[in-house]
C-alpha atoms as a PDB file:
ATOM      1  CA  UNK A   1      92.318 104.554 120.987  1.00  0.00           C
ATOM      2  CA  UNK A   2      96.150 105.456 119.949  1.00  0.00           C
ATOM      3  CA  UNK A   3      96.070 109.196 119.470  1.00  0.00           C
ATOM      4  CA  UNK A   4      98.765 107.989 116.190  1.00  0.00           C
ATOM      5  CA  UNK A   5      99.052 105.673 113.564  1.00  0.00           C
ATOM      6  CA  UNK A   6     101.735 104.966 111.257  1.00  0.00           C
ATOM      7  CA  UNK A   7     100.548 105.314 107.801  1.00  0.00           C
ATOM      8  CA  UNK A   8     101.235 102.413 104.825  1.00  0.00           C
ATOM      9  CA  UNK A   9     104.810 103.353 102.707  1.00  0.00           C
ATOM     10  CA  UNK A  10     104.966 106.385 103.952  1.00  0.00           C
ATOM     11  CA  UNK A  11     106.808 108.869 106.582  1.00  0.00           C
ATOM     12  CA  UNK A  12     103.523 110.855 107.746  1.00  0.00           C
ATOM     13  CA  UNK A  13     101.813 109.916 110.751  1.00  0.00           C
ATOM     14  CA  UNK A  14      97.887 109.649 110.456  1.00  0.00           C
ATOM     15  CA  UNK A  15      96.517 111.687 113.986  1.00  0.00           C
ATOM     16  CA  UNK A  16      93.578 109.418 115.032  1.00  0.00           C
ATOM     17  CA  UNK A  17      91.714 112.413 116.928  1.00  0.00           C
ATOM     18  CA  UNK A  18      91.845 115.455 114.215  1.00  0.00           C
ATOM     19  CA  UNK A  19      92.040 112.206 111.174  1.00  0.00           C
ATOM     20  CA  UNK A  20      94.761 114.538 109.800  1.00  0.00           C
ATOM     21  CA  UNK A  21      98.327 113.154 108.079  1.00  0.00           C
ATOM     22  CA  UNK A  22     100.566 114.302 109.853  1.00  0.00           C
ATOM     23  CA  UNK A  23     103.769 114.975 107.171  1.00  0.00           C
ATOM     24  CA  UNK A  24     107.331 114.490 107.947  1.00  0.00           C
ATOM     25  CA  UNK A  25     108.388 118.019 107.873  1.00  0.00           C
ATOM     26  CA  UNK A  26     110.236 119.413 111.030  1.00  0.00           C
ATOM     27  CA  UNK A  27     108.738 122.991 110.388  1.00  0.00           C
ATOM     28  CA  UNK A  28     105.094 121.712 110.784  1.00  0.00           C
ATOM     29  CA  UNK A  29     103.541 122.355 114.170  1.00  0.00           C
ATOM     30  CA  UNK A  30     101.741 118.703 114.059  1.00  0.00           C
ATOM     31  CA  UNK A  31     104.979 116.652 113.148  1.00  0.00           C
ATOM     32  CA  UNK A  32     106.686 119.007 116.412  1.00  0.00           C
ATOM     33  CA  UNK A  33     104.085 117.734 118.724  1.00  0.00           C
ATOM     34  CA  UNK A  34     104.124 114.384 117.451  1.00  0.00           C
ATOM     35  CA  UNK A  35     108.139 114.126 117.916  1.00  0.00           C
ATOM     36  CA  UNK A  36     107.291 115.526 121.516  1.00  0.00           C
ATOM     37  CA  UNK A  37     104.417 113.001 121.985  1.00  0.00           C
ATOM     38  CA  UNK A  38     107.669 110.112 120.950  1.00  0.00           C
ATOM     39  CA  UNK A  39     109.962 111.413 123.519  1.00  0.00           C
ATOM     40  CA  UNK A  40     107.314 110.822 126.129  1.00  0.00           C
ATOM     41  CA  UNK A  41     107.766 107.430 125.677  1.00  0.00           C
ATOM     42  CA  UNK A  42     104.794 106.875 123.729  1.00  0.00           C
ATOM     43  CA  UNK A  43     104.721 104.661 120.634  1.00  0.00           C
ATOM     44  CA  UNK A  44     102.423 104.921 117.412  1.00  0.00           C
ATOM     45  CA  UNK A  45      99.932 102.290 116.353  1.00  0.00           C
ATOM     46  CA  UNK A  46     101.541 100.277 113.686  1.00  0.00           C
ATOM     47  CA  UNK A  47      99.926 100.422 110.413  1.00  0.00           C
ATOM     48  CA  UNK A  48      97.908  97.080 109.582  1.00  0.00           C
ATOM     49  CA  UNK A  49      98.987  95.190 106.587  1.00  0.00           C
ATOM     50  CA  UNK A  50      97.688  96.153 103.453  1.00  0.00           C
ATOM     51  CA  UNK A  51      94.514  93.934 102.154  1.00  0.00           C
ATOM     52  CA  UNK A  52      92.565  94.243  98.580  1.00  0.00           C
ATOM     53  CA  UNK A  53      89.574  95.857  99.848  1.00  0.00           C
ATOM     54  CA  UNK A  54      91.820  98.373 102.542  1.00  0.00           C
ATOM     55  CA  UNK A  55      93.624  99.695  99.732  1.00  0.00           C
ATOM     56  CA  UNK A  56      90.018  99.522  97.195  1.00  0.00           C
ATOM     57  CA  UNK A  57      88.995 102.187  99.711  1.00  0.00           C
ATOM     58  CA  UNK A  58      91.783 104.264  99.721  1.00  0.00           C
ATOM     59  CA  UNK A  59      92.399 104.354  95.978  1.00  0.00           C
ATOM     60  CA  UNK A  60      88.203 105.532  96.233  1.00  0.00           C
ATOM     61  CA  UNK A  61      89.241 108.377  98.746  1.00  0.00           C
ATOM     62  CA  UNK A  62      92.198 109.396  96.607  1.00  0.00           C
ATOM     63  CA  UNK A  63      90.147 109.510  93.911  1.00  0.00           C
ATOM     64  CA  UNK A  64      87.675 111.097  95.172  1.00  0.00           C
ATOM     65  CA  UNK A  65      89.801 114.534  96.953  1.00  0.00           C
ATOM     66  CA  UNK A  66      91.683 114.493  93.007  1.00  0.00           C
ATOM     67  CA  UNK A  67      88.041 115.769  91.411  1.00  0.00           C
ATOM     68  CA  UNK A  68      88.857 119.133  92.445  1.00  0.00           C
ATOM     69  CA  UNK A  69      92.833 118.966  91.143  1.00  0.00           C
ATOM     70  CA  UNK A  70      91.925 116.887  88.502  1.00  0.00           C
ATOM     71  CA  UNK A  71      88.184 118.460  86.599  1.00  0.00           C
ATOM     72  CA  UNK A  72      87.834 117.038  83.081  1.00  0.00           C
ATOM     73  CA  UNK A  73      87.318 113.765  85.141  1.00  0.00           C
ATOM     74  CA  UNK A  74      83.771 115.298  86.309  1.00  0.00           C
ATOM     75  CA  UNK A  75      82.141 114.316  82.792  1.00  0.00           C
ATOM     76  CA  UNK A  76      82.455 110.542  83.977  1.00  0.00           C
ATOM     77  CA  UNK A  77      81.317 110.802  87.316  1.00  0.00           C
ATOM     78  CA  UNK A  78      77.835 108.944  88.281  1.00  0.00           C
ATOM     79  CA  UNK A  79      75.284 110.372  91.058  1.00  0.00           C
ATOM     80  CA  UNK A  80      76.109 107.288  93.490  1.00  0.00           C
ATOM     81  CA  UNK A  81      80.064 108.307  92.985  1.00  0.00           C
ATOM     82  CA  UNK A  82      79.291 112.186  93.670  1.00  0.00           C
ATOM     83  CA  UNK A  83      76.758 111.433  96.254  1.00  0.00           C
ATOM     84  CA  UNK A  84      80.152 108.833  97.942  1.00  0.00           C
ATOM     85  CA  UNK A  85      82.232 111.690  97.608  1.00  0.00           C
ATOM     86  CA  UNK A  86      79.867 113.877  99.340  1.00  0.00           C
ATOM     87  CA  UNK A  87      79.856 111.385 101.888  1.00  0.00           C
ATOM     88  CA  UNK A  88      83.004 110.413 102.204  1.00  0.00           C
ATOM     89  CA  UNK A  89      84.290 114.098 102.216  1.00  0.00           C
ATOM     90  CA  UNK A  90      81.812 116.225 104.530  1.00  0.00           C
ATOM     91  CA  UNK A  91      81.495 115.853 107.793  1.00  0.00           C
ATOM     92  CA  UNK A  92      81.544 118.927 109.349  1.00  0.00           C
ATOM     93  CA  UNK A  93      81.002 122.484 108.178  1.00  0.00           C
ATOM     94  CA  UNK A  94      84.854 122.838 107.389  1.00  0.00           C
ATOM     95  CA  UNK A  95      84.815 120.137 105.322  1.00  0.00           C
ATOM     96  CA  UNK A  96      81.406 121.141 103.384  1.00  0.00           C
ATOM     97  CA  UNK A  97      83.016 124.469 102.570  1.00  0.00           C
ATOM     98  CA  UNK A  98      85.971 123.093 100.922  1.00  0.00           C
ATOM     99  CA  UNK A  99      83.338 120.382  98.914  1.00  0.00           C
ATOM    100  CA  UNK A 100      81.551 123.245  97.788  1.00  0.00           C
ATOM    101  CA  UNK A 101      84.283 124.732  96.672  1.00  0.00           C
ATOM    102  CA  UNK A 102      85.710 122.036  94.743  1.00  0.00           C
ATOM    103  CA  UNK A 103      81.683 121.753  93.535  1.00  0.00           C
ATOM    104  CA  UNK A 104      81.888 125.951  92.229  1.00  0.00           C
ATOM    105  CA  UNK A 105      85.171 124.840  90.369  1.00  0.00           C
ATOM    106  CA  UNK A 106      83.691 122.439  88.601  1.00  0.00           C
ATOM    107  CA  UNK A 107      80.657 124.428  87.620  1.00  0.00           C
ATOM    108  CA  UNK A 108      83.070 127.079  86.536  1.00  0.00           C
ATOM    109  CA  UNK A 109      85.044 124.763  84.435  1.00  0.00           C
ATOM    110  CA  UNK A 110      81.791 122.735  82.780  1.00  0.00           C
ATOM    111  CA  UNK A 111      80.515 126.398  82.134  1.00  0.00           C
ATOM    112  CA  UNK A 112      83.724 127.189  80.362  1.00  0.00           C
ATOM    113  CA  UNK A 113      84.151 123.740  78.247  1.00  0.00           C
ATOM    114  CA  UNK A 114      80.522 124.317  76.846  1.00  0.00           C
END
């Protein structure tokens, strides 16, 4: 597997072994090593054309990391979609902080609405 990808209308760089975007930003230790990774003579993965159900997912993903920016949303949210965020979001302990994190600020914020 490429260790980089080249991500759809965009300038980041998707890092397939930390699944990470990588942002264009020539302060950022990632985008450094990437640009070093280049000069080697190595050459990203280019990104795959965009399909219906490629971009269903990602607009689900997106979607899914904007419940914790984006709470009132959390009244309409069905058990299968919180138990696909859950799923889609945790995968290691890291990541099952931060989801119960964006979980206690929701709590918080139904709490306060009521």
């Amino acid at each position: 597997m490429e260790k980089y990808h080249l991500e759809q209308n965009s300038d980041s760089i998707f890092n397939t072994e930390t699944q990470h975007l990588i942002p264009d930003d020539s302060k950022n230790r990632h985008w450094i090593e990437y640009q070093t990774w280049l000069k080697e003579g190595n050459d990203p993965v280019p990104c795959p054309p965009m399909t219906d159900e490629v971009q269903a997912i990602i607009d689900k993903r997106v979607a899914a990391r904007n419940w914790g920016h984006n709470l009132p949303t959390l009244a309409t949210i069905t058990t299968a979609d919180g138990e696909e965020w859950v799923e889609s979001s945790v995968s290691d302990v890291a990541s099952a902080k931060a989801a119960l994190k964006i979980v206690v600020k929701a709590l918080i914020y139904l709490r306060d609405r009521t």
